[in-house]
Protein backbone atom coordinates (compact mmCIF):
# COMPACT_ATOMS: atom_id res chain seq x y z
CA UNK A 1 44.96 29.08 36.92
CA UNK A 2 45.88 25.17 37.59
CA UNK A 3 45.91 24.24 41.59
CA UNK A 4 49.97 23.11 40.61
CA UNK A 5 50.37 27.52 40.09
CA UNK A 6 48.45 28.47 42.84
CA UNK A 7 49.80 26.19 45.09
CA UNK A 8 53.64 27.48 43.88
CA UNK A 9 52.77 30.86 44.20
CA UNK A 10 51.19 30.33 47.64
CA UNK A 11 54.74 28.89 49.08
CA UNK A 12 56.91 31.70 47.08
CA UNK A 13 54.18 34.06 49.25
CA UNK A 14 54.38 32.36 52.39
CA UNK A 15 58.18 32.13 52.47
CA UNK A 16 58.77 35.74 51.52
CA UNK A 17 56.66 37.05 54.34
CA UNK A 18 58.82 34.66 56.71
CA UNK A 19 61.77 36.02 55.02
CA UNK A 20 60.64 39.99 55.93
CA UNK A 21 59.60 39.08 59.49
CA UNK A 22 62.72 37.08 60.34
CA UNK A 23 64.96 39.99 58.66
CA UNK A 24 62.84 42.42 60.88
CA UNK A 25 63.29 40.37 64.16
CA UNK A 26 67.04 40.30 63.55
CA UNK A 27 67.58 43.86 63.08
CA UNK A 28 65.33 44.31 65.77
CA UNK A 29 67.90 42.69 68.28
CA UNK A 30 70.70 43.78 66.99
CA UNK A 31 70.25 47.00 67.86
CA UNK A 32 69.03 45.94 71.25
CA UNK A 33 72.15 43.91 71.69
CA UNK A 34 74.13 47.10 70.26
CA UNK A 35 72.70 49.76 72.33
CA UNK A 36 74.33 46.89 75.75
CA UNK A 37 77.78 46.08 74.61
CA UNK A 38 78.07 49.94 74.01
CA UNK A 39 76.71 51.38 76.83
CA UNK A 40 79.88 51.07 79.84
CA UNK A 41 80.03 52.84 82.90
CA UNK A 42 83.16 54.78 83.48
CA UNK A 43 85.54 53.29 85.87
CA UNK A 44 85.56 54.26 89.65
CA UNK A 45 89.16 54.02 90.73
CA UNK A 46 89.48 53.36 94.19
CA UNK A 47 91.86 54.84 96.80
CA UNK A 48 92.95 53.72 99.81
CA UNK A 49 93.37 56.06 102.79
CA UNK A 50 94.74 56.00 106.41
CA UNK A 51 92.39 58.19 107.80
CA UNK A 52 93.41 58.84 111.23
CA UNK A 53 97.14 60.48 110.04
CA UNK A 54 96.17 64.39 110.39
CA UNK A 55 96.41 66.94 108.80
CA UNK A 56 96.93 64.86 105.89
CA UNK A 57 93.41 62.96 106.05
CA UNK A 58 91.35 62.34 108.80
CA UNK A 59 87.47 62.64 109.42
CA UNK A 60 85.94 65.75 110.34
CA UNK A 61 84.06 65.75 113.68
CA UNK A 62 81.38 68.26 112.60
CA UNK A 63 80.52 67.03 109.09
CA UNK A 64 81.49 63.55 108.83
CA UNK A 65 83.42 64.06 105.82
CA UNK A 66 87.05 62.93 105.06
CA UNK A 67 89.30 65.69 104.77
CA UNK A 68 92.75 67.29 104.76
CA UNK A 69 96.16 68.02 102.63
CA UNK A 70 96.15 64.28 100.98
CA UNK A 71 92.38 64.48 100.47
CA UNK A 72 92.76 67.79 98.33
CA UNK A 73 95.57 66.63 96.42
CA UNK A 74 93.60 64.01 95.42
CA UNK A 75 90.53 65.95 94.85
CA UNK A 76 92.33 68.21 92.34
CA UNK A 77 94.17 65.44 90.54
CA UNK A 78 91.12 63.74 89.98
CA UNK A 79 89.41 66.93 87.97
CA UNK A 80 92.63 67.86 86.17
CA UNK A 81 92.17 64.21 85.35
CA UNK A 82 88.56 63.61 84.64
CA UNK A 83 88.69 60.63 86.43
CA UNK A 84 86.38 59.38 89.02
CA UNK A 85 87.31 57.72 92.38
CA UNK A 86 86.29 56.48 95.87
CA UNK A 87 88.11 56.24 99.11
CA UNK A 88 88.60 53.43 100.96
CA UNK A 89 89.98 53.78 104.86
CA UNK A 90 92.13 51.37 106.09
CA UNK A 91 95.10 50.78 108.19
CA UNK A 92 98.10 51.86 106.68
CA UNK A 93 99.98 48.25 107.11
CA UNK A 94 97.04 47.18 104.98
CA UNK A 95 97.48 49.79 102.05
CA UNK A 96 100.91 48.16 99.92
CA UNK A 97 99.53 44.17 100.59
CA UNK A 98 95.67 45.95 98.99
CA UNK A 99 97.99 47.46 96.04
CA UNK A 100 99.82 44.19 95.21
CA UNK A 101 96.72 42.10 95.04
CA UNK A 102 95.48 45.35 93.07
CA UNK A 103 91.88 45.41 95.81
CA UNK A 104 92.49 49.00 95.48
CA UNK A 105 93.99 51.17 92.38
CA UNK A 106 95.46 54.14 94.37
CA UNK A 107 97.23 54.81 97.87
CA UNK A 108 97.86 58.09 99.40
CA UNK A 109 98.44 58.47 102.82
CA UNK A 110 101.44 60.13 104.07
CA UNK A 111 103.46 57.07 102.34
CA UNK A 112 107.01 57.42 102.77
CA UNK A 113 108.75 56.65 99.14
CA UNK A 114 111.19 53.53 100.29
CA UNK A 115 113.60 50.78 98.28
CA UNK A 116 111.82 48.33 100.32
CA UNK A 117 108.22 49.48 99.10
CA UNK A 118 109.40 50.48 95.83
CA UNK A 119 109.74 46.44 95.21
CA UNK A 120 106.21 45.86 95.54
CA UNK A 121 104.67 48.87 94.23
CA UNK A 122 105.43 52.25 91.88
CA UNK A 123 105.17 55.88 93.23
CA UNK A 124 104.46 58.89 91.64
CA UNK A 125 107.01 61.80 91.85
CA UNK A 126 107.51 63.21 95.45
CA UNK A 127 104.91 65.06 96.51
CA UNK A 128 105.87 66.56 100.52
CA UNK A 129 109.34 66.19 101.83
CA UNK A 130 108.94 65.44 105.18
CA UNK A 131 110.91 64.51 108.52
CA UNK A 132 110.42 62.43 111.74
CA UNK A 133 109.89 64.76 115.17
CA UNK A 134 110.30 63.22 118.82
CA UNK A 135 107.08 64.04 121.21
CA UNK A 136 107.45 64.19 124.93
CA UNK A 137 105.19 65.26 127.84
CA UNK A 138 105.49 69.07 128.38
CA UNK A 139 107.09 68.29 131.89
CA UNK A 140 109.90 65.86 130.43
CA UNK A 141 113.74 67.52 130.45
CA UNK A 142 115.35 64.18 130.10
CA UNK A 143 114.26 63.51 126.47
CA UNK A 144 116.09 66.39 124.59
CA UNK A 145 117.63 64.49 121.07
CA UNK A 146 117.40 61.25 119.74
CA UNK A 147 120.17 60.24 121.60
CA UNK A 148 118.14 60.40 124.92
CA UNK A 149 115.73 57.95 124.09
CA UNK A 150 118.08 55.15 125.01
CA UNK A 151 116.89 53.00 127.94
CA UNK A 152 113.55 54.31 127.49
CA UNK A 153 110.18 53.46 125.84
CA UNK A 154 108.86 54.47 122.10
CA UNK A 155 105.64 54.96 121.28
CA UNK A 156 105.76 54.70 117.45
CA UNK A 157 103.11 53.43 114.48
CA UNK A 158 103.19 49.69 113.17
CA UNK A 159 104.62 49.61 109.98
CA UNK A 160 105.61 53.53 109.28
CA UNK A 161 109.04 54.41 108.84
CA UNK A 162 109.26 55.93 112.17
CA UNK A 163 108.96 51.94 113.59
CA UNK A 164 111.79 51.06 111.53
CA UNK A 165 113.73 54.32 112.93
CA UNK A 166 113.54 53.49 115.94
CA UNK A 167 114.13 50.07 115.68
CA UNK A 168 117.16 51.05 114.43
CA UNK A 169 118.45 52.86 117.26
CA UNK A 170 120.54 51.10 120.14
CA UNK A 171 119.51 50.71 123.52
CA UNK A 172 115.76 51.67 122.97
CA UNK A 173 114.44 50.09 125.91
CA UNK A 174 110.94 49.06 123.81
CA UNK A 175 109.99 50.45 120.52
CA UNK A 176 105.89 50.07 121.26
CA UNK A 177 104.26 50.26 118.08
CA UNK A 178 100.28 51.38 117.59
CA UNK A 179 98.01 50.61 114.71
CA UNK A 180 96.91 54.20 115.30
CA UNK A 181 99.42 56.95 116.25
CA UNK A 182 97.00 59.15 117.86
CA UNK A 183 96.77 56.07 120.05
CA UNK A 184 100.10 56.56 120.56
CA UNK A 185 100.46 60.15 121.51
CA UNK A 186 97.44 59.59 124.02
CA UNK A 187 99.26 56.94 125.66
CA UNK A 188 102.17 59.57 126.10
CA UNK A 189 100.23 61.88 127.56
CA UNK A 190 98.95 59.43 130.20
CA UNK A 191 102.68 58.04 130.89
CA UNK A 192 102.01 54.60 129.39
CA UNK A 193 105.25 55.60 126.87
CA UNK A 194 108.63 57.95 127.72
CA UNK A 195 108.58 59.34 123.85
CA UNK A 196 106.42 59.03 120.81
CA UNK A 197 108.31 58.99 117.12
CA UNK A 198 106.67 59.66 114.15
CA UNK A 199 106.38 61.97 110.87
CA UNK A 200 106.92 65.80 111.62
CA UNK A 201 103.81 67.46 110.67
CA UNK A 202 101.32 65.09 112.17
CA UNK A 203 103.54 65.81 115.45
CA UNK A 204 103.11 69.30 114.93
CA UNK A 205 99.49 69.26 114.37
CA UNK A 206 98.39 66.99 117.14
CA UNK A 207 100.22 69.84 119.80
CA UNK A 208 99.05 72.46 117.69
CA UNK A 209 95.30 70.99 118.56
CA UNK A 210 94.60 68.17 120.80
CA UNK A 211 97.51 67.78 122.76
CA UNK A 212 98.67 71.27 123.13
CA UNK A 213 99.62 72.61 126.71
CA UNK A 214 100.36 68.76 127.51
CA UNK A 215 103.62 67.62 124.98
CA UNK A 216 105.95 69.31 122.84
CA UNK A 217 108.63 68.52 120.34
CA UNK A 218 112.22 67.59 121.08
CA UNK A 219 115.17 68.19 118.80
CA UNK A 220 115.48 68.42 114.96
CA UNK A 221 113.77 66.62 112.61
CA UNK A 222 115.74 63.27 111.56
CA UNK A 223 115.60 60.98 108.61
CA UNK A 224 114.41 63.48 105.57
CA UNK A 225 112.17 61.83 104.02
CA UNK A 226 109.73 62.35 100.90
CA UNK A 227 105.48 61.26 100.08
CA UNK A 228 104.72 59.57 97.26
CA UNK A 229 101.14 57.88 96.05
CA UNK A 230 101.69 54.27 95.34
CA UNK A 231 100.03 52.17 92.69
CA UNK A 232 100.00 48.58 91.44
CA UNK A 233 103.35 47.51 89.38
CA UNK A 234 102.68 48.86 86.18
CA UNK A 235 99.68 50.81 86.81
CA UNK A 236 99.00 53.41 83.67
CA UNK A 237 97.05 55.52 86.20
CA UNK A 238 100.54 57.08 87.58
CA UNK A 239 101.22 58.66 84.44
CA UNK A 240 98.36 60.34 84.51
CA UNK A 241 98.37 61.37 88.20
CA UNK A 242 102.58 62.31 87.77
CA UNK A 243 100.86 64.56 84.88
CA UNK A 244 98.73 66.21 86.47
CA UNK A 245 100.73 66.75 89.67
CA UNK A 246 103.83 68.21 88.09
CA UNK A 247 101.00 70.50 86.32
CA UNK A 248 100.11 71.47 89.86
CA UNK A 249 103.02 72.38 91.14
CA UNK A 250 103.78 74.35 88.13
CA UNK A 251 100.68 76.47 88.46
CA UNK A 252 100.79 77.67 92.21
CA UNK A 253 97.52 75.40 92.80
CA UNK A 254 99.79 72.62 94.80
CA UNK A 255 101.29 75.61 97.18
CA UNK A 256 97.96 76.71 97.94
CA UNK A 257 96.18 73.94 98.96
CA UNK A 258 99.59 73.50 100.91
CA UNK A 259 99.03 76.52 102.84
CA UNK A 260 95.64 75.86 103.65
CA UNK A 261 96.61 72.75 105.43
CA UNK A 262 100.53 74.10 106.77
CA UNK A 263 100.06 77.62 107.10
CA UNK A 264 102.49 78.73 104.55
CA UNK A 265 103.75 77.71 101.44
CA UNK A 266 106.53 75.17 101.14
CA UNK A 267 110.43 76.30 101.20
């Protein structure tokens, strides 16, 4: 064999082999690359919470753990769902501003559905119709109706409804709001406020437990009012969570975890 043939054969040889490893290499990290852009993590929605509006969510003292009526809800939607999520507490001033700039996915917390909020963010379909109750100190007989509360001072919770209530009334002496309303009923029941206005059942529950034998409830409830959970503007997620909550309610499973929290089921 002339050197011209071996030499020829000796290149066809040499770029073959380079041809089998480079084909190798490449499938090699293509399925390397493959195996990352389809592995994803499934999305942790998060929700924001006020957690200091019992019985709707608040933190247990023995366990640590967040719980109550909102908490539950949630709970529930999120298996019918098969959707993961985390909660976030915050103040409930800071819940609509953390939707709009979309820092959190999901609100629920006692949030009165409102044209004003409505602007900024979507609810879901009502979920507890609700009510404002007055408190007083168990002593008071001045304070019987909303009427009464003229000339006198308000203890109610910076940016709930009940502010804007009682802002609305004429001849409120001061309407004293409280980033906490459990700050507020304390500061009732040490005379720093004539009255404190805010959303019927966590009235209830607060002289049902902490404050009872020292206020009570006045009058009816005013202002019917119903919950929603709030979302971004065009969030898909309240679909899914209107889905699954109609489904709910349907089923019984909403009017039991209902009267877990309330005592009975809802009229």
């Amino acid at each position: 064999m002339s050197l011209r043939k071996i030499f020829v054969l000796t290149v066809v040889m040499l770029l073959t082999l380079g041809l089998v490893v480079g084909c190798g290499g490449g499938e090699q990290a293509n399925t390397d690359n493959g195996g990352q852009d389809n592995a994803s993590e499934e999305k942790v929605y998060v929700a924001g919470v006020d957690t200091s509006f019992v019985p709707f969510e608040y933190r247990d003292e023995d366990s640590g753990e967040y719980v109550g009526f909102d908490i539950d809800m949630l709970a529930e939607i999120a298996k019918r769902a098969g959707i993961k999520y985390e909660l976030k507490p915050m103040d409930f001033k800071a819940l609509i501003p953390s939707l709009v700039t979309e820092k959190i996915d999901i609100a629920i917390a006692g949030m009165t559905i409102k044209p004003k909020r409505a602007e900024k963010v979507d609810f879901s379909i009502p979920y507890y119709d609700s009510g404002m109750l007055i408190m007083v100190r168990e002593e008071n007989t001045d304070i019987k109706s909303v009427e009464d509360l003229k000339g006198k001072v308000v203890g109610t919770k910076t940016g709930a409804t009940s502010y804007d209530f009682i802002e609305s009334i004429e001849g409120v002496k001061q309407n004293k709001p409280f980033p906490n309303i459990t700050d507020a009923y304390m500061t009732l029941e040490q005379g720093g406020v004539d009255a404190a206005v805010h959303d019927a059942p966590n009235v209830l529950y607060y002289i049902k437990t902490k404050g009872e034998g020292s206020v009570k409830s006045v009058g009816k409830i005013m202002d019917g009012q119903q919950y929603g959970i709030a979302f971004p503007k065009g969030s898909e997620l309240r679909d899914v969570v209107d889905e699954e909550l109609q489904g709910m309610m349907d089923d019984g499973t909403y009017d039991a975890i209902y009267e877990k929290w309330f005592g009975k089921k809802p009229e």
